[in-house]
C-alpha atoms as a PDB file:
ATOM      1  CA  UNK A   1     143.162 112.186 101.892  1.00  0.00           C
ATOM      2  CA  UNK A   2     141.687 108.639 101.407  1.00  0.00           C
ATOM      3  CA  UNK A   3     138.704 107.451 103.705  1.00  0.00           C
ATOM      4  CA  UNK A   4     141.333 104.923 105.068  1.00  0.00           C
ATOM      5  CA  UNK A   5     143.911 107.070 106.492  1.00  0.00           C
ATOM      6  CA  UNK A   6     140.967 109.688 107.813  1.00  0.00           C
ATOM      7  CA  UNK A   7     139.687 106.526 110.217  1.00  0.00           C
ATOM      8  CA  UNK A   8     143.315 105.906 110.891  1.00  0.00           C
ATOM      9  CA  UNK A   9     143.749 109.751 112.199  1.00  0.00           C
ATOM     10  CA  UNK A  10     140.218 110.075 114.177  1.00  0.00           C
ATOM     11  CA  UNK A  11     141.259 107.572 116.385  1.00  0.00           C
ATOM     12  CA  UNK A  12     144.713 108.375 117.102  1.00  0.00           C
ATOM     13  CA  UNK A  13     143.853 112.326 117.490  1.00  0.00           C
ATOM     14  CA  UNK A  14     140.724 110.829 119.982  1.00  0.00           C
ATOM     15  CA  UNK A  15     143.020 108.682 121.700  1.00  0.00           C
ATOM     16  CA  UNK A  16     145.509 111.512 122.567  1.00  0.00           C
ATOM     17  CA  UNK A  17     142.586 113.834 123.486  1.00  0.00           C
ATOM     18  CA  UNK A  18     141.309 110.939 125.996  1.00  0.00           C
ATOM     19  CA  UNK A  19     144.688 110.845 127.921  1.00  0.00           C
ATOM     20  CA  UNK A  20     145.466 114.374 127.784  1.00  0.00           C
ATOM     21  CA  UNK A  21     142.538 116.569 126.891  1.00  0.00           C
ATOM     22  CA  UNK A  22     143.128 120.056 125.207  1.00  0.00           C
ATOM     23  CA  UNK A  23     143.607 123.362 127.579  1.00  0.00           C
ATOM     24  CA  UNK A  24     143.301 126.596 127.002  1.00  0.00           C
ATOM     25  CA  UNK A  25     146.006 128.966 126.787  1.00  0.00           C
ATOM     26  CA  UNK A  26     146.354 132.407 125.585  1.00  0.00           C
ATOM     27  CA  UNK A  27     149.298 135.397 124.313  1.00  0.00           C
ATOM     28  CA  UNK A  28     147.399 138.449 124.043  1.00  0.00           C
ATOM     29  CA  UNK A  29     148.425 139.768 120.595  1.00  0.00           C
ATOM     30  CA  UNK A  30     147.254 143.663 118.783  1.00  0.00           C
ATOM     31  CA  UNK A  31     143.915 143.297 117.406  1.00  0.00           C
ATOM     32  CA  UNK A  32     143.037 140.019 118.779  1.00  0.00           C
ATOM     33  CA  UNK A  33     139.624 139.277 118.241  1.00  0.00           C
ATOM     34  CA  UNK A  34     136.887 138.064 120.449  1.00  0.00           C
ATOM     35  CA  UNK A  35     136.823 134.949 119.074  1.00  0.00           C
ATOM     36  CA  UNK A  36     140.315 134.470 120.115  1.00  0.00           C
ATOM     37  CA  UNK A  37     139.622 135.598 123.882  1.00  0.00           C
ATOM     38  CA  UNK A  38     140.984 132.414 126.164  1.00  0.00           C
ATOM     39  CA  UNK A  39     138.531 130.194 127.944  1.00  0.00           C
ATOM     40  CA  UNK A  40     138.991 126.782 129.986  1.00  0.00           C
ATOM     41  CA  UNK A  41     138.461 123.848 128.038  1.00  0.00           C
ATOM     42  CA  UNK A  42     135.099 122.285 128.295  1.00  0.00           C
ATOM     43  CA  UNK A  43     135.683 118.984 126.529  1.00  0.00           C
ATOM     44  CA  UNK A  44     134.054 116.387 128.142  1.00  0.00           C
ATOM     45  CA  UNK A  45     135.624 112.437 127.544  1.00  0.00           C
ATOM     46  CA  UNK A  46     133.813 111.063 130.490  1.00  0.00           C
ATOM     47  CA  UNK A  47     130.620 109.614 128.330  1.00  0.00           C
ATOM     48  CA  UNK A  48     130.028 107.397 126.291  1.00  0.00           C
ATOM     49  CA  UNK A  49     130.450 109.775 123.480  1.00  0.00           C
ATOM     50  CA  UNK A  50     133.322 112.007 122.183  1.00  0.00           C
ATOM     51  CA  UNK A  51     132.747 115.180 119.715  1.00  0.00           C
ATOM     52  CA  UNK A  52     134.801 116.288 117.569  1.00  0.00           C
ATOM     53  CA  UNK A  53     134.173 118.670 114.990  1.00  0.00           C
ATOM     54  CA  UNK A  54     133.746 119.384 110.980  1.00  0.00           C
ATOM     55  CA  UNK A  55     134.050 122.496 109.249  1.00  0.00           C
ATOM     56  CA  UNK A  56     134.024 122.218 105.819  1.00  0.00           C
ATOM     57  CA  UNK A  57     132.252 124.922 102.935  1.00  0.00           C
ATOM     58  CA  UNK A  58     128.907 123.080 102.379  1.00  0.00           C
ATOM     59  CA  UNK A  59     128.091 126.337 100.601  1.00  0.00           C
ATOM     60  CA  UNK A  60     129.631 128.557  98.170  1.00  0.00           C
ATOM     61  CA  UNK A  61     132.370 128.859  95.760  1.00  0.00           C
ATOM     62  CA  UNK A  62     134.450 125.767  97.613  1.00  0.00           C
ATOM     63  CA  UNK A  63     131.499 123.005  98.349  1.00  0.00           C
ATOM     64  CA  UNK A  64     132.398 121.847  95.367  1.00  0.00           C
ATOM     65  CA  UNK A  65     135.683 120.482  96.746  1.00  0.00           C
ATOM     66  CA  UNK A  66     134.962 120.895  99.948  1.00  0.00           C
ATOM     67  CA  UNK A  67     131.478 118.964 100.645  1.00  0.00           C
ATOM     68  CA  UNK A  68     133.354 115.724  99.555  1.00  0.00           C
ATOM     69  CA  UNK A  69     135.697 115.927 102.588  1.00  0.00           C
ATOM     70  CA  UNK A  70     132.731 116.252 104.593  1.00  0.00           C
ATOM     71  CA  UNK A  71     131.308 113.036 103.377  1.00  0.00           C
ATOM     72  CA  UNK A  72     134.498 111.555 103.675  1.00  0.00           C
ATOM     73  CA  UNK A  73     134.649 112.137 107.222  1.00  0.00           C
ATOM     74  CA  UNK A  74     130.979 110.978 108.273  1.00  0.00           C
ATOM     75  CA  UNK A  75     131.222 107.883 106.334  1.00  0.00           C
ATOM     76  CA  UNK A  76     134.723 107.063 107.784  1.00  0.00           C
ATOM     77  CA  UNK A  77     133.015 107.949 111.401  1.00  0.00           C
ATOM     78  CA  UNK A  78     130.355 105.945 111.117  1.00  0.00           C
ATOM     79  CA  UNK A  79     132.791 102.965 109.612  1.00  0.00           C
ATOM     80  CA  UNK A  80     134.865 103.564 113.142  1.00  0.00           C
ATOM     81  CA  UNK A  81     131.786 103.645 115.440  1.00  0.00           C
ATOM     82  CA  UNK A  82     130.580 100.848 113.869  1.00  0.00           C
ATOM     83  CA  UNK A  83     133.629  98.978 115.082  1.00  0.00           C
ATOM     84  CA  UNK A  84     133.345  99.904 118.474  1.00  0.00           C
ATOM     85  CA  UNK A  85     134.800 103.507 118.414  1.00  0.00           C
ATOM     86  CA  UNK A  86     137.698 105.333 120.122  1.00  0.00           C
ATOM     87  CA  UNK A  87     138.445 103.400 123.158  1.00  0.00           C
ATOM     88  CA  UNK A  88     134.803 102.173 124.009  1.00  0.00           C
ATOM     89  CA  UNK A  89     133.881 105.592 123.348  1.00  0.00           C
ATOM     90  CA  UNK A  90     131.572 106.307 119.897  1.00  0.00           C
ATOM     91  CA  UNK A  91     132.781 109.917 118.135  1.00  0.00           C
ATOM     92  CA  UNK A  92     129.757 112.456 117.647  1.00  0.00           C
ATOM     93  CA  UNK A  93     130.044 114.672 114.425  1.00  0.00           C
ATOM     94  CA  UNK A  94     129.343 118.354 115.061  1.00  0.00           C
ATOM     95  CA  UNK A  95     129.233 119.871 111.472  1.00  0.00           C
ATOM     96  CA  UNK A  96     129.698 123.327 110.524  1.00  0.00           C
ATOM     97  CA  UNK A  97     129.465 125.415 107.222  1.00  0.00           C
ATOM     98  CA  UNK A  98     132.528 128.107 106.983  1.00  0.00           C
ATOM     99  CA  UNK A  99     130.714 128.623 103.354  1.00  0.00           C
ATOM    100  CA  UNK A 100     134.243 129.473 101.505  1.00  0.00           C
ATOM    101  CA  UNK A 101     134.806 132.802 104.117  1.00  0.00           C
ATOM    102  CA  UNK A 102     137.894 132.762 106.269  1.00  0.00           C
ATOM    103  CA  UNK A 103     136.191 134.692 108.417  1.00  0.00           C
ATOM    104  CA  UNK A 104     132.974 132.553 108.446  1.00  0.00           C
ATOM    105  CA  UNK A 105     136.063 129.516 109.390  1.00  0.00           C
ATOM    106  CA  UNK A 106     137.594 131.513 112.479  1.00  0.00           C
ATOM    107  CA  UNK A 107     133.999 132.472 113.652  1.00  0.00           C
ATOM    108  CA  UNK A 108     132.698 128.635 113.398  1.00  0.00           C
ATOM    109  CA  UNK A 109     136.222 127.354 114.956  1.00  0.00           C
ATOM    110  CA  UNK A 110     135.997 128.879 117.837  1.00  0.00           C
ATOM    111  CA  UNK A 111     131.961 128.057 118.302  1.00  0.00           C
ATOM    112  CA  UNK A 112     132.696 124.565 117.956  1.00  0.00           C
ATOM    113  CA  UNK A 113     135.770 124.706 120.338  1.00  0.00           C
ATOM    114  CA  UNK A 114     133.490 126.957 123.077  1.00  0.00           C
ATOM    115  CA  UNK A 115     130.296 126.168 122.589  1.00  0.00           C
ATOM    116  CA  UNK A 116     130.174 122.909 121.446  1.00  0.00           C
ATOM    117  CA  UNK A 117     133.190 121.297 123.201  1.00  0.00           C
ATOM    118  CA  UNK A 118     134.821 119.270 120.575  1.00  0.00           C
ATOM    119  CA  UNK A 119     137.845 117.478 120.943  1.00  0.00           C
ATOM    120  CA  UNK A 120     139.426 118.596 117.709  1.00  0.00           C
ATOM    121  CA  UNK A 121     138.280 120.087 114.340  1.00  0.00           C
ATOM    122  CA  UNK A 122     138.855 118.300 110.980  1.00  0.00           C
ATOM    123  CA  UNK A 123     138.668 121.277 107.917  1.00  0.00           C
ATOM    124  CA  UNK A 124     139.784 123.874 105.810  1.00  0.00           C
ATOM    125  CA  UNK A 125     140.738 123.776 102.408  1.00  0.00           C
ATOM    126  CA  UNK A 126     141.874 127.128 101.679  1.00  0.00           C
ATOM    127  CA  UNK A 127     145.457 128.833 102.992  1.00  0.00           C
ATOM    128  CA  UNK A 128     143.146 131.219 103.954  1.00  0.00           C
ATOM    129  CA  UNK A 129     141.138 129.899 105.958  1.00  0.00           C
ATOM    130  CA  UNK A 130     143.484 127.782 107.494  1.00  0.00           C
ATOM    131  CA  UNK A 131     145.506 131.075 108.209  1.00  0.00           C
ATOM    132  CA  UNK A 132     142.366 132.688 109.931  1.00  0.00           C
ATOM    133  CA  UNK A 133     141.562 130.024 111.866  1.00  0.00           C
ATOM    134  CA  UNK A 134     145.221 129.515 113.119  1.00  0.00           C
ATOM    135  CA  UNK A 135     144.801 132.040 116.039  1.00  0.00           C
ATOM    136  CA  UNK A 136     141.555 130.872 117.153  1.00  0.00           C
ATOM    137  CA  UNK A 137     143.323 127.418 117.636  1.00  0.00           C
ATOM    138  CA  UNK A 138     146.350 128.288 118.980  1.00  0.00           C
ATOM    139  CA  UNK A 139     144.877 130.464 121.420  1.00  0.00           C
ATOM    140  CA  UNK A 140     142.070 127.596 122.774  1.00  0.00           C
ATOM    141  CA  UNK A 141     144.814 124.902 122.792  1.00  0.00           C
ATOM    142  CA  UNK A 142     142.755 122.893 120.786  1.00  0.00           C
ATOM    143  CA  UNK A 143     143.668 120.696 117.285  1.00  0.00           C
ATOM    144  CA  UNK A 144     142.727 121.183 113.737  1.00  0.00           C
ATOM    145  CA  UNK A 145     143.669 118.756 111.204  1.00  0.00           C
ATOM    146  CA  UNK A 146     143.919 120.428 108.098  1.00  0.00           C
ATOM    147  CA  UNK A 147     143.459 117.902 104.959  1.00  0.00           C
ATOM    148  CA  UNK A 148     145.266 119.272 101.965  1.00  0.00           C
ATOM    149  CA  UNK A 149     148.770 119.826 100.734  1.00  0.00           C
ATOM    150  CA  UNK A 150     149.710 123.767 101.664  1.00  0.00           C
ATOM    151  CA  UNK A 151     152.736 126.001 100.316  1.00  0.00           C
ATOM    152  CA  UNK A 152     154.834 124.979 103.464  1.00  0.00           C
ATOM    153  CA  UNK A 153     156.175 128.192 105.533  1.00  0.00           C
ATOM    154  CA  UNK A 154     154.576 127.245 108.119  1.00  0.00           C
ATOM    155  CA  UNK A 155     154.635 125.437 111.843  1.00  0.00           C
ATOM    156  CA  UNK A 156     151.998 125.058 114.348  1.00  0.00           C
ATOM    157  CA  UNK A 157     151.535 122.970 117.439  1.00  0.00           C
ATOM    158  CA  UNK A 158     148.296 123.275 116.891  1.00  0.00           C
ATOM    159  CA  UNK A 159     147.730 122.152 113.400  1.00  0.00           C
ATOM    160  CA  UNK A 160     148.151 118.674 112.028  1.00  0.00           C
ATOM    161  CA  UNK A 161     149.043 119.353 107.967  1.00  0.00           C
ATOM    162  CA  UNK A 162     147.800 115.799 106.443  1.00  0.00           C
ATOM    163  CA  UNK A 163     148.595 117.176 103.258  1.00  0.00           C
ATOM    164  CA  UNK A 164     152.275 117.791 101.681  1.00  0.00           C
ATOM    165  CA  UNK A 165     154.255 120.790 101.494  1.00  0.00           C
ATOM    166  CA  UNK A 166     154.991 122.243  97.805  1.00  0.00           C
ATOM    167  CA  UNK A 167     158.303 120.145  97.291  1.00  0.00           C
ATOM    168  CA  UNK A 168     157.204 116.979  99.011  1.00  0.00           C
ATOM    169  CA  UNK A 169     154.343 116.756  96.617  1.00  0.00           C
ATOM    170  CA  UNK A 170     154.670 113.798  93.955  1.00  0.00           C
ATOM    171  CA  UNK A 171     157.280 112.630  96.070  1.00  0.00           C
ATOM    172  CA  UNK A 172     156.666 109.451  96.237  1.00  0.00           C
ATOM    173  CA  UNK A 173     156.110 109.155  93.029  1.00  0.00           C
ATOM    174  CA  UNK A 174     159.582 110.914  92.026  1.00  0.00           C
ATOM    175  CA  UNK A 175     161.031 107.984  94.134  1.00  0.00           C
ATOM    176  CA  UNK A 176     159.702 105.654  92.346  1.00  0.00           C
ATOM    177  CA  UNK A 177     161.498 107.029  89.395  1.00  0.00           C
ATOM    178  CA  UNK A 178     164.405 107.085  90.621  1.00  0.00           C
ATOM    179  CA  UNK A 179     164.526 103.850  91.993  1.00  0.00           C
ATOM    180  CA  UNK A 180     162.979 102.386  88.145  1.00  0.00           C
ATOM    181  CA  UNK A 181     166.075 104.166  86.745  1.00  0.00           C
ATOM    182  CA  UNK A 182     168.439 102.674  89.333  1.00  0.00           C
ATOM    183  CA  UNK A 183     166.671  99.335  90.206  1.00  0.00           C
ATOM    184  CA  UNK A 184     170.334  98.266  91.959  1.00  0.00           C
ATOM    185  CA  UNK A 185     169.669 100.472  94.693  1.00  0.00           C
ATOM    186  CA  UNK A 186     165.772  99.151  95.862  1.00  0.00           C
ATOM    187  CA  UNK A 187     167.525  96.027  97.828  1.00  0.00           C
ATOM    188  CA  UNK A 188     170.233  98.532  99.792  1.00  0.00           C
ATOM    189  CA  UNK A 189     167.572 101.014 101.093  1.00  0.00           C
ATOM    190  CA  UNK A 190     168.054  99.933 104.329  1.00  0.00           C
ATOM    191  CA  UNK A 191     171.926 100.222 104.036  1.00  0.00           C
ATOM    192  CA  UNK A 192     174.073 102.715 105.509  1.00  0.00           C
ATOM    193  CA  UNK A 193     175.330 105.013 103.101  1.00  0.00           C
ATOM    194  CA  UNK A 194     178.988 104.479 104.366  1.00  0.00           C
ATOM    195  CA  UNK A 195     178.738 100.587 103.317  1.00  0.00           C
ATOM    196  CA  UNK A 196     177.760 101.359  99.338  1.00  0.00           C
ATOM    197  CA  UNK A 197     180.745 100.951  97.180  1.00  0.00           C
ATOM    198  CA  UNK A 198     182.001 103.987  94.662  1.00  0.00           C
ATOM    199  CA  UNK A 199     179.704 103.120  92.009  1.00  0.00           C
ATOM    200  CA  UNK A 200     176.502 102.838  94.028  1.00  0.00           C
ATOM    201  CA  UNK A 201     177.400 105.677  95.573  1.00  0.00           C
ATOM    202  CA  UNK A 202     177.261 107.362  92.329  1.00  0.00           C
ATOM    203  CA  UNK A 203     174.282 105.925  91.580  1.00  0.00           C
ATOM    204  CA  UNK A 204     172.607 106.780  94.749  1.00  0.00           C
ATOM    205  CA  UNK A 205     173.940 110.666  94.168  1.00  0.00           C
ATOM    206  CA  UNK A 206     172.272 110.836  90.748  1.00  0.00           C
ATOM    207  CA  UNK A 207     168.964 109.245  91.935  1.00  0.00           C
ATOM    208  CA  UNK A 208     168.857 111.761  94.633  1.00  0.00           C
ATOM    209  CA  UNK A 209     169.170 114.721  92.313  1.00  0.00           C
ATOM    210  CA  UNK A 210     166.469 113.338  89.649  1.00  0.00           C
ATOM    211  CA  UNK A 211     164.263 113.009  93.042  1.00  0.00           C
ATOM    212  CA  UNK A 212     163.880 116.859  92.833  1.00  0.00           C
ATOM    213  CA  UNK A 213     162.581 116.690  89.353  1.00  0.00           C
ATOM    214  CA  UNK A 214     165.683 119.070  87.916  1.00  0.00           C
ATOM    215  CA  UNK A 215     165.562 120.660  84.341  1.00  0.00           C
ATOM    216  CA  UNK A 216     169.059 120.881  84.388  1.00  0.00           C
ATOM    217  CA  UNK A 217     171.214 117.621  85.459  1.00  0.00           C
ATOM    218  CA  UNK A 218     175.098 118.472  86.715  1.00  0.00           C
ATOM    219  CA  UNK A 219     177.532 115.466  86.526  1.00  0.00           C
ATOM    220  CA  UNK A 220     181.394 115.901  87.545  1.00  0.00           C
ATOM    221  CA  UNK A 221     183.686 113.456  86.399  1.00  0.00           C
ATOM    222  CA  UNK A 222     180.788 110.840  87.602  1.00  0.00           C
ATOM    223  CA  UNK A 223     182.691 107.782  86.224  1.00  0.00           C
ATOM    224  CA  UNK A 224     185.734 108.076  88.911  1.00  0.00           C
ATOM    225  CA  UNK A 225     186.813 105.532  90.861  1.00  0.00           C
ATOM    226  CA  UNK A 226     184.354 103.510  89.212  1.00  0.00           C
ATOM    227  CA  UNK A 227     184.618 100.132  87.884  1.00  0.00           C
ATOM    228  CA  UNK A 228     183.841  99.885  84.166  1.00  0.00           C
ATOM    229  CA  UNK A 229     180.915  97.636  84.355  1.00  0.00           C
ATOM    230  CA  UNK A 230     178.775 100.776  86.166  1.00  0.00           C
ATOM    231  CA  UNK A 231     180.510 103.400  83.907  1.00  0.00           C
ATOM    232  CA  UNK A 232     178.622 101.373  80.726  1.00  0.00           C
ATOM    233  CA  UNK A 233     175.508 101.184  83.358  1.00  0.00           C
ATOM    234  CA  UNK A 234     176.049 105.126  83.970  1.00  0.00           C
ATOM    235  CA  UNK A 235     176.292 106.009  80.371  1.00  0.00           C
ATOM    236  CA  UNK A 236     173.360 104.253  79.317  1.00  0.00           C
ATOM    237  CA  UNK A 237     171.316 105.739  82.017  1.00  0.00           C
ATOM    238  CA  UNK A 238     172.627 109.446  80.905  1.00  0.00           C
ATOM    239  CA  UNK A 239     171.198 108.572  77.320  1.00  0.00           C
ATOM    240  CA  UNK A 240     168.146 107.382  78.977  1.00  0.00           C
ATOM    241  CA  UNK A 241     167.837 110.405  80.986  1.00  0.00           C
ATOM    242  CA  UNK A 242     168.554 112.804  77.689  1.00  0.00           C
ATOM    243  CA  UNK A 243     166.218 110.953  75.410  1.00  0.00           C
ATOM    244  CA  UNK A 244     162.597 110.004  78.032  1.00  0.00           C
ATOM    245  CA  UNK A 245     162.586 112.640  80.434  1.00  0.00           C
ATOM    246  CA  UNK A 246     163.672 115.816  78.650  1.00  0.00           C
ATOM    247  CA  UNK A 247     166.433 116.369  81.440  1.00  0.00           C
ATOM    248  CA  UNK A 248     169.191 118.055  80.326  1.00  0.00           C
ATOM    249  CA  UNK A 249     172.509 116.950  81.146  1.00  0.00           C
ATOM    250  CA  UNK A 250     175.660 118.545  81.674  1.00  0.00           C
ATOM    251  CA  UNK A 251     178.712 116.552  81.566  1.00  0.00           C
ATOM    252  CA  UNK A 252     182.224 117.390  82.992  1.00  0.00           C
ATOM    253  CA  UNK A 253     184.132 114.333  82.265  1.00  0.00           C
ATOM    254  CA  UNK A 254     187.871 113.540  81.361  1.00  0.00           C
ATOM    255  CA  UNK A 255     187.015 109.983  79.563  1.00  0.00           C
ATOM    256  CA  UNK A 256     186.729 111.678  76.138  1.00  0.00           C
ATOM    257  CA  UNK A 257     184.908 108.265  74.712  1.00  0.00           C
ATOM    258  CA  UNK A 258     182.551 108.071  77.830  1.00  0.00           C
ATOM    259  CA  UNK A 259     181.594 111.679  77.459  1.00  0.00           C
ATOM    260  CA  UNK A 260     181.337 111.838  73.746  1.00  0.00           C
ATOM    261  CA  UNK A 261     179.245 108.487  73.665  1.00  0.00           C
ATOM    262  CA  UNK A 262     176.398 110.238  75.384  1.00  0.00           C
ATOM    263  CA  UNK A 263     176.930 114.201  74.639  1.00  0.00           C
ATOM    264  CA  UNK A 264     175.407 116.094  71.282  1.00  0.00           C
ATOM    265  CA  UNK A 265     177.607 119.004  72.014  1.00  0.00           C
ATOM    266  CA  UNK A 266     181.484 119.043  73.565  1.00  0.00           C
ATOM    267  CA  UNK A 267     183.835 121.561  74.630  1.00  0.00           C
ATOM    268  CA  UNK A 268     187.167 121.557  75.906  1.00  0.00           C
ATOM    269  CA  UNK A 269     188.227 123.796  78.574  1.00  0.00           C
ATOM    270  CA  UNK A 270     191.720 124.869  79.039  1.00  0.00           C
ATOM    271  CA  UNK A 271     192.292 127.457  82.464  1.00  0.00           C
ATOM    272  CA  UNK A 272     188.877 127.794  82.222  1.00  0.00           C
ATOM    273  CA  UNK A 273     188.339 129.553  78.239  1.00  0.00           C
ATOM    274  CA  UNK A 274     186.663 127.109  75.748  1.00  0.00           C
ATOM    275  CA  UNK A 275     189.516 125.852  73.819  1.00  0.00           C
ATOM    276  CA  UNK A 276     187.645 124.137  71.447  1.00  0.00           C
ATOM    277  CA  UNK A 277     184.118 122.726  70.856  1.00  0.00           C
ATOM    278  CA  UNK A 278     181.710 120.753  68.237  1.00  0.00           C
ATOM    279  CA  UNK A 279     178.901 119.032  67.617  1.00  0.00           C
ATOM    280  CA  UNK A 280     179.243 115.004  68.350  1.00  0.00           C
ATOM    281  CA  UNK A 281     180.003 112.905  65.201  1.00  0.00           C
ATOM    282  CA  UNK A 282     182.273 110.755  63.855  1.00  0.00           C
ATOM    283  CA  UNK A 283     185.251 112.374  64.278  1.00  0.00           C
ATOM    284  CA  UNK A 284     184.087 113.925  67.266  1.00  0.00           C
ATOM    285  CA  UNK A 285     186.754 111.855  69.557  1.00  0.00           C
ATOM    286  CA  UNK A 286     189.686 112.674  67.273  1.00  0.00           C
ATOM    287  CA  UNK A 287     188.841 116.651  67.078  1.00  0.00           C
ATOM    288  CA  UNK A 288     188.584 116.784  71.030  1.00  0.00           C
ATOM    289  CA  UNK A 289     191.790 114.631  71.715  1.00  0.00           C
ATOM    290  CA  UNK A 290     193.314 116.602  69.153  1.00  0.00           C
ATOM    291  CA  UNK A 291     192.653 119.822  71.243  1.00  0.00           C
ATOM    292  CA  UNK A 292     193.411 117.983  74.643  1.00  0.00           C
ATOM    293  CA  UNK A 293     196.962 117.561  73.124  1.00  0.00           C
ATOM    294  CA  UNK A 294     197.871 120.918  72.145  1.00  0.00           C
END
């Protein structure tokens, strides 16, 4: 996460904690640790000053990602105090080292939540120790903004996931593509889907599938209903598709010239057996309308 969008999230999660504060709450569970025990929140938002907390591995095998986060987040504190802070109030950095140990991460999460009184924690890196520090959290009531994308699979009212889930990552980017391929459909984003005509409707349903980043591309009969100018637009964005992005396609079509114009390979199906097939070439069109009339 950039700098920029760090000071944009201290002060929102400070402003909520301001209003609202953070409780403590507790469902005893087998095994529960200590750590985990509830306790009534002792955040105090009545100074002049408002902590919040940073656990990061300033030691071990993860500093090495890690430590750069933490610097991240003093530099983008200090940039926030120095424009006045949270609401009049100034945020105080409490740091602490989980040292690349989940366990190290639940123990320091819960001192910084009891014993130093923060209004939230910004850390983690790890699944790991995100997962061990998930109880601690959930059972204190209190926040933890985790900075990193994560595999997804999981949902807590307690944790803020900054980062993307495994099939929103690139996404944005994936978009992008889509749109570059399709450049018709940038001006009707904010149109209702039940206002596009036929043809960017088919357009918008084959930008939508290349947003997933398929190895395999399925197209049936895409050219009906369609006017021709966007059937020439169509096929010359299947040949792009085939040729720059190593997509493969696979075509179910009834135009014989549209599908032969951008296929290396055709078969004909009759009640569902392969009636005939080839390799496309000159007399491609006549072989397959050859077999379509028998």
């Amino acid at each position: 996460m950039t700098v920029s969008a760090r000071r944009a999230l201290i002060p929102a999660l400070v402003s909520a904690t301001l209003l609202t504060g953070c409780g403590a709450k507790y469902d005893p569970q087998p095994g529960a640790q200590a750590a985990q025990a509830p306790s009534a929140s002792c955040v105090d938002t009545s100074g002049d000053t408002v902590k919040v907390g940073l656990l990061n591995s300033l030691s071990g095998t993860m500093a090495v990602s890690e430590t750069t986060v933490n610097r991240s987040l003093h530099l983008a504190i200090e940039e926030i105090n120095a424009d006045g802070g949270v609401l009049g109030k100034e945020l105080d950095p409490v740091t602490e080292d989980g040292a690349s140990e989940p366990t190290v991460f639940a123990e320091k999460a819960s001192k910084l939540i009891r014993q130093d009184c923060v209004a939230a924690v910004f850390g983690g890196w790890t699944s790991a120790s995100r997962k061990a520090m998930l109880p601690v959290f959930e059972a204190q009531d209190s926040l933890l903004f985790y900075p990193v994308q994560y595999e997804g699979l999981e949902s807590s009212p307690n944790i803020f996931y900054t980062g993307a889930t495994t099939n929103q990552q690139n996404g944005r980017a994936a978009v992008d593509r889509a749109l570059a391929m399709f450049p018709a459909l940038e001006g009707l984003l904010e149109r209702r889907a039940g206002l596009l005509s036929g043809g960017q409707r088919q357009q918008l349903a084959i930008a939508r599938a290349l947003i997933t980043e398929p190895s395999l591309l399925i197209l049936d009969e895409p050219t009906e209903g369609i006017q021709p100018s966007v059937v020439q637009e169509i096929e010359q964005k299947i040949l792009q598709l085939a040729a720059g992005t190593g997509i493969r396609v696979l075509l179910v079509e009834q135009r014989v010239g549209f599908a032969l114009g951008s296929a290396t390979d055709w078969y004909v199906l009759d009640s569902g057996r392969v009636s005939a097939s080839g390799r496309a070439g000159e007399r491609a069109e006549e072989h397959a309308r050859a077999a379509l009339a028998l």
